[in-house]
Protein backbone atom coordinates (compact mmCIF):
# COMPACT_ATOMS: atom_id res chain seq x y z
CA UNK A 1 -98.32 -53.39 -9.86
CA UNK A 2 -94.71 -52.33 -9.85
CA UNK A 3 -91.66 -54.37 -11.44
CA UNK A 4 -88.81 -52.52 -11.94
CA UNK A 5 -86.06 -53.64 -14.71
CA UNK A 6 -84.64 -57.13 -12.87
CA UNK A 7 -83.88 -60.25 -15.16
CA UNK A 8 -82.55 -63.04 -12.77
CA UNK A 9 -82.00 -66.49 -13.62
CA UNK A 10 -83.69 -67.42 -9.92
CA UNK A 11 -82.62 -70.59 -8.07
CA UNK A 12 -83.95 -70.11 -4.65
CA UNK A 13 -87.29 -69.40 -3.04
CA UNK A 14 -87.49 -67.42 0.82
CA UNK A 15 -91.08 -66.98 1.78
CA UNK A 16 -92.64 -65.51 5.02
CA UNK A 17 -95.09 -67.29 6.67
CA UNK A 18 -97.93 -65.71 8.23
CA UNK A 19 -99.96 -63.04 6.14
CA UNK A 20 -98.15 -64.30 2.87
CA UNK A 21 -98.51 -68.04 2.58
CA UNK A 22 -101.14 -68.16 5.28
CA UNK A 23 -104.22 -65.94 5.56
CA UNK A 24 -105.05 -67.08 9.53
CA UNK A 25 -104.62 -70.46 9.36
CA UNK A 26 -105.62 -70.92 5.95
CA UNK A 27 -103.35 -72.34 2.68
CA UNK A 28 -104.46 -71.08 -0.72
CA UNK A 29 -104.90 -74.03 -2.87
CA UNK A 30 -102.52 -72.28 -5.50
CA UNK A 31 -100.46 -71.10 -3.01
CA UNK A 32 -100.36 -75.02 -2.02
CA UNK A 33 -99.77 -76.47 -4.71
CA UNK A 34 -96.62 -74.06 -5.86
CA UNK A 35 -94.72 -75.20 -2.71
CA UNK A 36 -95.46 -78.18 -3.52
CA UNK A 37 -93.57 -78.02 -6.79
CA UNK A 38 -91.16 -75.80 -5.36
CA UNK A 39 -90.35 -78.44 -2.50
CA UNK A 40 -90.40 -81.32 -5.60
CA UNK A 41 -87.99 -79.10 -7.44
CA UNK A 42 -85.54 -78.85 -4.88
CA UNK A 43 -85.32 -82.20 -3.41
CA UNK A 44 -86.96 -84.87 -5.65
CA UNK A 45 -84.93 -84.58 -8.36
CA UNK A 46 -83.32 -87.91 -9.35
CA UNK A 47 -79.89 -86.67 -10.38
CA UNK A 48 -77.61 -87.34 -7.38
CA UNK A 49 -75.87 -83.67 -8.41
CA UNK A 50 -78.45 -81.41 -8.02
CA UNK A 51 -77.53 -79.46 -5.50
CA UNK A 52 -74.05 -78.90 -6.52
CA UNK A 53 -74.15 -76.47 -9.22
CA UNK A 54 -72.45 -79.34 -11.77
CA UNK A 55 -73.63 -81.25 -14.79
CA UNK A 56 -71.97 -83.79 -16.67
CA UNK A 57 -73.79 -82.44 -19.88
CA UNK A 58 -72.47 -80.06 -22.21
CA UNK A 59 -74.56 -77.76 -24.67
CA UNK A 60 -74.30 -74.93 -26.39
CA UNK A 61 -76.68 -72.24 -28.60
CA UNK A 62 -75.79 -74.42 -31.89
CA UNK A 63 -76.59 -77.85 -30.51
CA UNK A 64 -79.58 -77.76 -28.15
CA UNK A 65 -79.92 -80.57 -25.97
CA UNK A 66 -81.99 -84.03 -26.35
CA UNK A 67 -84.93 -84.90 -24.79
CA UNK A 68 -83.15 -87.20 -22.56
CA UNK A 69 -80.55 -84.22 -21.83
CA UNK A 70 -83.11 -82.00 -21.29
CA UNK A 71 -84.66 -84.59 -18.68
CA UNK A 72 -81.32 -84.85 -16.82
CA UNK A 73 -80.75 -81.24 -16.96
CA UNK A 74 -81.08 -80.19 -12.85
CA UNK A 75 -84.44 -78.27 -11.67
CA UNK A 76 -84.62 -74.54 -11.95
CA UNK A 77 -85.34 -74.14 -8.34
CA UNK A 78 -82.87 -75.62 -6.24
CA UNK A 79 -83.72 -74.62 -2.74
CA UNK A 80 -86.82 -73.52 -1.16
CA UNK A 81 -87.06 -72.19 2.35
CA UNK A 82 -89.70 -70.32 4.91
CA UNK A 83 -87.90 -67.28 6.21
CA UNK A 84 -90.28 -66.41 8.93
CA UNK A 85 -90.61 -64.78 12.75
CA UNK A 86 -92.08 -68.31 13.93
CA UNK A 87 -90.18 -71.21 15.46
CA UNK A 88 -88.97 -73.99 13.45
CA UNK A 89 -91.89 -75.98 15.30
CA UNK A 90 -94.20 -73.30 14.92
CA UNK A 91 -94.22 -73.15 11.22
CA UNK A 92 -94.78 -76.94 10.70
CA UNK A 93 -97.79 -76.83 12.75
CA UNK A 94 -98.93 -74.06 11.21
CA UNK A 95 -98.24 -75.52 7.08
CA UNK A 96 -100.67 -78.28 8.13
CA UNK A 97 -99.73 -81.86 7.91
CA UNK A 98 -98.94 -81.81 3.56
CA UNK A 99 -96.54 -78.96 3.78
CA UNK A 100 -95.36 -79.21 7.33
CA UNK A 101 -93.83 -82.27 7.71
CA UNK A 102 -91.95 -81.32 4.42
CA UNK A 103 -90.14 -78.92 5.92
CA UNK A 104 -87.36 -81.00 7.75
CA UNK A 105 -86.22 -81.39 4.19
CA UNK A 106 -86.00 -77.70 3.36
CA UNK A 107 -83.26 -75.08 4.51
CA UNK A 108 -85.17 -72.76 6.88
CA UNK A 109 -84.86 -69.04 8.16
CA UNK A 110 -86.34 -69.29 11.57
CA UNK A 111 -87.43 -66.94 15.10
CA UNK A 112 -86.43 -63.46 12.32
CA UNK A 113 -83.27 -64.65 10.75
CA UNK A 114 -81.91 -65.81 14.59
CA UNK A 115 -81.76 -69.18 14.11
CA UNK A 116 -80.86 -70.80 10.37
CA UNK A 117 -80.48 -74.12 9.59
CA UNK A 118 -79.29 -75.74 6.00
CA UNK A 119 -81.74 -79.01 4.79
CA UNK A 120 -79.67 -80.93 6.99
CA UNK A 121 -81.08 -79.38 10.20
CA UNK A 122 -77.43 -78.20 11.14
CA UNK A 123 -77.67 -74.61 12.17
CA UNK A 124 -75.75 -72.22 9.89
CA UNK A 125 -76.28 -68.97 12.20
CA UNK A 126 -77.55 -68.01 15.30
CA UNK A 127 -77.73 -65.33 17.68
CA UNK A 128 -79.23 -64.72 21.21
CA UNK A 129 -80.53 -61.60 23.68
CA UNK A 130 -78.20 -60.33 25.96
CA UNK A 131 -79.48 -61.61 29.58
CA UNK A 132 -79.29 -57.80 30.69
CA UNK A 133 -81.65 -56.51 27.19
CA UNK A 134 -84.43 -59.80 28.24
CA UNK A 135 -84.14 -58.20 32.27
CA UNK A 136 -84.36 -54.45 30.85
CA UNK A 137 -87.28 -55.56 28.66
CA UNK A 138 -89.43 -57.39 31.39
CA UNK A 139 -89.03 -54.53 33.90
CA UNK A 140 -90.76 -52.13 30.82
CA UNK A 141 -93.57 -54.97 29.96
CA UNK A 142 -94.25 -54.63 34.08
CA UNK A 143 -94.30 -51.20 33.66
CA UNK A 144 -97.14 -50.86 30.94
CA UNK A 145 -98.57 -54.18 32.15
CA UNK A 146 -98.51 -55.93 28.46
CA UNK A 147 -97.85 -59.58 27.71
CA UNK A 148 -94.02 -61.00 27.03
CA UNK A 149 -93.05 -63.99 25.45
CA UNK A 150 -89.01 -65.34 24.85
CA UNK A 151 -87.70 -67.85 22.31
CA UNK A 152 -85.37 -70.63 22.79
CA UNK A 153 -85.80 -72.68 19.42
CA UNK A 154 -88.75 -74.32 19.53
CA UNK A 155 -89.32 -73.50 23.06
CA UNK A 156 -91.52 -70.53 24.05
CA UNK A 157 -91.71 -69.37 27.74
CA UNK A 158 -93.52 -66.64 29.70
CA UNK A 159 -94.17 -65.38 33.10
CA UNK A 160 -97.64 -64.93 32.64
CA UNK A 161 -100.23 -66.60 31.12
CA UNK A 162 -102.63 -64.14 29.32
CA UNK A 163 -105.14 -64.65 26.24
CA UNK A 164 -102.64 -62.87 23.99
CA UNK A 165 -99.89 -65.18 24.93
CA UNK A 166 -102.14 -68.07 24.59
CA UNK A 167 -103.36 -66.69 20.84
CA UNK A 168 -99.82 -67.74 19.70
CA UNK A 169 -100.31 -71.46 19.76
CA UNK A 170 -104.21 -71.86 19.01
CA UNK A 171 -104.15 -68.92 16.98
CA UNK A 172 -100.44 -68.80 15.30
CA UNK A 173 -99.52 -72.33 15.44
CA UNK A 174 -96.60 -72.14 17.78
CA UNK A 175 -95.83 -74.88 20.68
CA UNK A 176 -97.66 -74.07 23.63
CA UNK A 177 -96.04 -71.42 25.62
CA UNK A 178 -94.48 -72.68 28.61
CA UNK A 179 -94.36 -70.76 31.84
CA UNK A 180 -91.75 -70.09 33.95
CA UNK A 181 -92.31 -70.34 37.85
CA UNK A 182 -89.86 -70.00 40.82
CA UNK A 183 -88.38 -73.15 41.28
CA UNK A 184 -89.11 -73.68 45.15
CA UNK A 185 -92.83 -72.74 44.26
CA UNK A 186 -94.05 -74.98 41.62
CA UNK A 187 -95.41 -77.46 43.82
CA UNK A 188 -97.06 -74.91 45.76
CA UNK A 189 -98.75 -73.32 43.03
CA UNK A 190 -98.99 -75.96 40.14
CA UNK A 191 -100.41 -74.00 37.17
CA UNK A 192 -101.58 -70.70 38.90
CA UNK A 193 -101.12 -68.03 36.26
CA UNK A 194 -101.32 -65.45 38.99
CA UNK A 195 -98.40 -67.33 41.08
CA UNK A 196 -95.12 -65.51 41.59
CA UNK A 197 -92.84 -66.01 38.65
CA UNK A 198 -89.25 -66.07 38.24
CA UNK A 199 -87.49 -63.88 35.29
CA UNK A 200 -87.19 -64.74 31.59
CA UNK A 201 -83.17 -63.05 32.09
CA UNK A 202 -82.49 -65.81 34.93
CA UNK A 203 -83.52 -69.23 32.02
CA UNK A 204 -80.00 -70.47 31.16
CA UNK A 205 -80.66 -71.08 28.02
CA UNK A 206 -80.72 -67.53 26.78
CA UNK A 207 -83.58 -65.89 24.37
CA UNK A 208 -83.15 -65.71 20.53
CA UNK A 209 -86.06 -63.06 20.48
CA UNK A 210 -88.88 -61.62 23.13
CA UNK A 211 -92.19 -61.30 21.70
CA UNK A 212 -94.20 -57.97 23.91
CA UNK A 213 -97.74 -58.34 23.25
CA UNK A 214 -101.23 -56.39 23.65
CA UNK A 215 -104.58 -56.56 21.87
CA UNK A 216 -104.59 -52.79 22.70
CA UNK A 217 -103.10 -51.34 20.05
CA UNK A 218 -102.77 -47.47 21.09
CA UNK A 219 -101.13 -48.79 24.45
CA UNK A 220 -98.51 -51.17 22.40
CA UNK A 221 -98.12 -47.41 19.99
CA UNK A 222 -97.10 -45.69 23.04
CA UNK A 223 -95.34 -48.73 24.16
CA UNK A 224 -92.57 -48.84 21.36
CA UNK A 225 -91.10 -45.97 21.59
CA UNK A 226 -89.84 -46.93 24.81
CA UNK A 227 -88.87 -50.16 23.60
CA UNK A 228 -86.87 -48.75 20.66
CA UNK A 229 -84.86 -46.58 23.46
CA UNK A 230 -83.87 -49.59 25.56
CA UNK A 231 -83.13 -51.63 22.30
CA UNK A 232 -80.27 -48.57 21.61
CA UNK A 233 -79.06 -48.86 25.17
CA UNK A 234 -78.78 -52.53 24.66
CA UNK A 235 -77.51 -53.43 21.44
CA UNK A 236 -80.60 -54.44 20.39
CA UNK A 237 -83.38 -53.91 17.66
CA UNK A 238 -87.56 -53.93 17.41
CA UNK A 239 -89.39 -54.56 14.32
CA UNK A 240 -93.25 -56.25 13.82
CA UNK A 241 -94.93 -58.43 11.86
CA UNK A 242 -97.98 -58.76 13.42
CA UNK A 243 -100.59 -55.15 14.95
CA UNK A 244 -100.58 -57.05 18.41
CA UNK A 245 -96.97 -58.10 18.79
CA UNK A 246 -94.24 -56.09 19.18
CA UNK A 247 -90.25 -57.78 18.30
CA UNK A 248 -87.24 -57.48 20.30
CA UNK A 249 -83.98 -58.47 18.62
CA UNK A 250 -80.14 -59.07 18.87
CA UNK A 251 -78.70 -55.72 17.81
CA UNK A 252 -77.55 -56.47 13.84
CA UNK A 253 -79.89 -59.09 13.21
CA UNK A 254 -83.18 -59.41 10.91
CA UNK A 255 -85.24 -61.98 8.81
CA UNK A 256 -83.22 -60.09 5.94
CA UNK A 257 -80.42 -60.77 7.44
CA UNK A 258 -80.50 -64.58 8.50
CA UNK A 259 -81.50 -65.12 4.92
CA UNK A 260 -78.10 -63.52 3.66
CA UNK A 261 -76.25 -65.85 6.35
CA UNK A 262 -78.51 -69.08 4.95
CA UNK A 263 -77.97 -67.77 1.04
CA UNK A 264 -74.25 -67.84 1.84
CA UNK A 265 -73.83 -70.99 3.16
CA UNK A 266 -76.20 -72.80 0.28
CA UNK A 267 -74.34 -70.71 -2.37
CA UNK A 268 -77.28 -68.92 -3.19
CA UNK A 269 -76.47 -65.34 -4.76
CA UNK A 270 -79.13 -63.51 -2.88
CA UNK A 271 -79.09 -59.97 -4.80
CA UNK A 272 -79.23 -62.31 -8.94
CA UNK A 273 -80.50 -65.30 -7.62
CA UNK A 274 -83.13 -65.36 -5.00
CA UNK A 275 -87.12 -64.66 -5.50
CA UNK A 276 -88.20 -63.75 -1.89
CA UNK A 277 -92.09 -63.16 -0.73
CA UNK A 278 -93.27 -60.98 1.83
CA UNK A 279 -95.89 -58.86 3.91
CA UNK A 280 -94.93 -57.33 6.79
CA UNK A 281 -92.21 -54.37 8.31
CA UNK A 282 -90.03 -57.23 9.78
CA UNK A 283 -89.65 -58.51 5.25
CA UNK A 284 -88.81 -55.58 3.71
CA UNK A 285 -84.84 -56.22 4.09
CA UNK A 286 -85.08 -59.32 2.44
CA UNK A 287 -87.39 -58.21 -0.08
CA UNK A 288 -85.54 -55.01 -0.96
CA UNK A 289 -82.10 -57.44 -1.01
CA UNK A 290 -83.64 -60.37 -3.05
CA UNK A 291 -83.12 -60.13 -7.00
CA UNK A 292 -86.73 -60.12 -7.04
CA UNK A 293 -88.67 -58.88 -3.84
CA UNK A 294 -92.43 -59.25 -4.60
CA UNK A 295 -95.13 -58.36 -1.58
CA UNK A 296 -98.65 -60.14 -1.63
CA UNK A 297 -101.76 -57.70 -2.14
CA UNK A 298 -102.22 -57.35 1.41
CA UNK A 299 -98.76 -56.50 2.58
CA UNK A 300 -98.00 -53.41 4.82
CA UNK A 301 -96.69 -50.05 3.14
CA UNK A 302 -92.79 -50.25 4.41
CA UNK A 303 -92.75 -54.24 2.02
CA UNK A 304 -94.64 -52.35 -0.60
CA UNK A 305 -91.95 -49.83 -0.59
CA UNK A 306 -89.10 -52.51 -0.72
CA UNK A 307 -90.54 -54.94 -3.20
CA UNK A 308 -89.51 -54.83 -6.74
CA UNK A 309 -93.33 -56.38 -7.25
CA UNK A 310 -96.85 -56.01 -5.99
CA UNK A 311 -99.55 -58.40 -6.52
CA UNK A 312 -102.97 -57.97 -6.79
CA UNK A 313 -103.81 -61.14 -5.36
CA UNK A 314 -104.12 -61.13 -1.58
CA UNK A 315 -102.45 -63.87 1.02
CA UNK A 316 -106.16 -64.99 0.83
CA UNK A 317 -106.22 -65.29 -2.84
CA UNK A 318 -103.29 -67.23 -3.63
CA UNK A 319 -100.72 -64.24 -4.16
CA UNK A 320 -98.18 -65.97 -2.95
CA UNK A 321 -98.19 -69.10 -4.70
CA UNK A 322 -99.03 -67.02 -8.51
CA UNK A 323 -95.77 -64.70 -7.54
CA UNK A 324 -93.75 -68.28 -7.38
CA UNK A 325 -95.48 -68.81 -10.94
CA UNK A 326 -94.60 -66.34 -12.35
CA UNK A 327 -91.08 -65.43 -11.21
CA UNK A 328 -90.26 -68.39 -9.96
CA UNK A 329 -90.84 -71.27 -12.11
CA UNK A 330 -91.34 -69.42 -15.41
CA UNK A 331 -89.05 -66.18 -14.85
């Protein structure tokens, strides 16, 4: 274990998803029950001025407070949030139905910091795919014949139905991916996977992110490297979070950086106030930004490297919700 000499006062929680909360689909009971107070924290507090930053109460060193100014005194944690690579949808389904439906109440950092919302739902940032990077993409993923995926909110589409692409919603919790199909022959061909297709760069609605995806993992190695070339050529950037799924984002843009844009607008001071949790390449910016970055047992080497903590406890063994413990509730 590493800690290195931090002493926040920590008022916010930002959590991936998948490999740190979740091991597969499954929830740690401690890991459970610490959202669960984190969530209670944050947004069941009776005083109508939690969230402002204000009190109406005035101590000081000489004249601790009363009990009953101590139980008016506003929650340590005032905002908890998933900052994850999944859909908004996505991670509900995949929280199960105690934590899930919970999470319309929370702030969230959504699709790798491309689409934020506050606890409101109103979106606070957002960025898309240039239609030319999606087009420049899809002629590549024909080229080494591997799986793509695009996402428009909560709304996943592809051109082609494969058991990878399928993995993402009975597998990862995600919507069911939609597929595209040339207009003048989806009566034709009704739900042929191997029907003609149109492009993911012709959907008007633009793509947040493109997922490329292979359970061959030496043909997705050989893969990036001519994925990180087009990204340069398009004002774009790749990162991963998963061994079979390969990320292509707006140029600029990150988890680490959608939870800066979502810190800012909650008036959370990410670099003294935030506690963030992590596994995976695509969290080390947020965990090398947050006042305290801590990576679960399992976590990759590059959110080792970035955290100011490493657990022993595994995804599997509750490492997340003993890191919210003990830096976030007793820190």
């Amino acid at each position: 274990m590493l800690l290195r000499d931090k002493k926040p006062s920590i008022r916010a929680i930002a959590t991936d998803v998948d490999g740190t909360l979740l091991s597969g689909t499954y929830l740690h009971p401690i890991t459970r029950d610490a959202i669960l107070k984190a969530i209670d924290q944050a947004y069941n507090h009776s005083d109508g001025e939690k969230n402002n930053g204000t009190s109406n109460s005035i101590t000081t060193a000489d004249t601790p407070p009363s009990a009953e100014e101590a139980a008016r005194q506003p929650p340590k944690i005032r905002h908890f949030f998933p900052a994850t690579g999944k859909s908004r949808r996505g991670a509900e389904l995949s929280l199960g139905p105690v934590i899930g439906p919970l999470l319309h109440r929370c702030p969230g950092v959504y699709i790798q910091g491309l689409y934020c919302v506050d606890g409101m739902g109103n979106v606070v940032f957002e960025r898309k795919l240039s239609s030319a990077a999606v087009r420049a993409a899809e002629d590549l993923v024909a080229e080494f014949e591997v799986s793509i995926v695009g996402y428009d909110g909560d709304d996943l589409y592809t051109t082609r139905q494969t058991e990878v692409v399928r993995s993402l919603s009975e597998v990862y919790g995600e919507p069911p991916v939609q597929l595209l199909i040339a207009n003048d022959e989806e009566e034709n061909n009704d739900n042929n996977n191997n029907s003609a297709i149109n492009y993911l760069a012709d959907y008007q609605g633009g793509m947040h992110k493109l997922l490329l995806m292979d359970e061959d993992l030496e043909k997705l190695a050989r893969f990036r490297p001519r994925l990180e070339l087009l990204a340069s050529k398009h004002g774009a950037t790749v990162t991963q979070a998963i061994p079979t799924m390969l990320e292509l984002l707006p140029g600029g843009c990150s988890k680490g950086h959608g939870v800066k844009k979502l810190c800012e607008a909650l008036g959370v001071a990410v670099s003294e106030e935030l506690l963030a949790l992590g596994d995976a390449e695509n969290d080390a910016g947020m965990l090398e930004d947050a006042a305290i970055g801590v990576a679960v047992g399992n976590a990759c080497p590059m959110a080792m490297d970035a955290a100011d903590f490493i657990m022993r406890e595994c995804h599997e063994e509750g490492g997340a919700g003993l890191a919210m413990e003990l830096f976030g509730f007793d820190a």
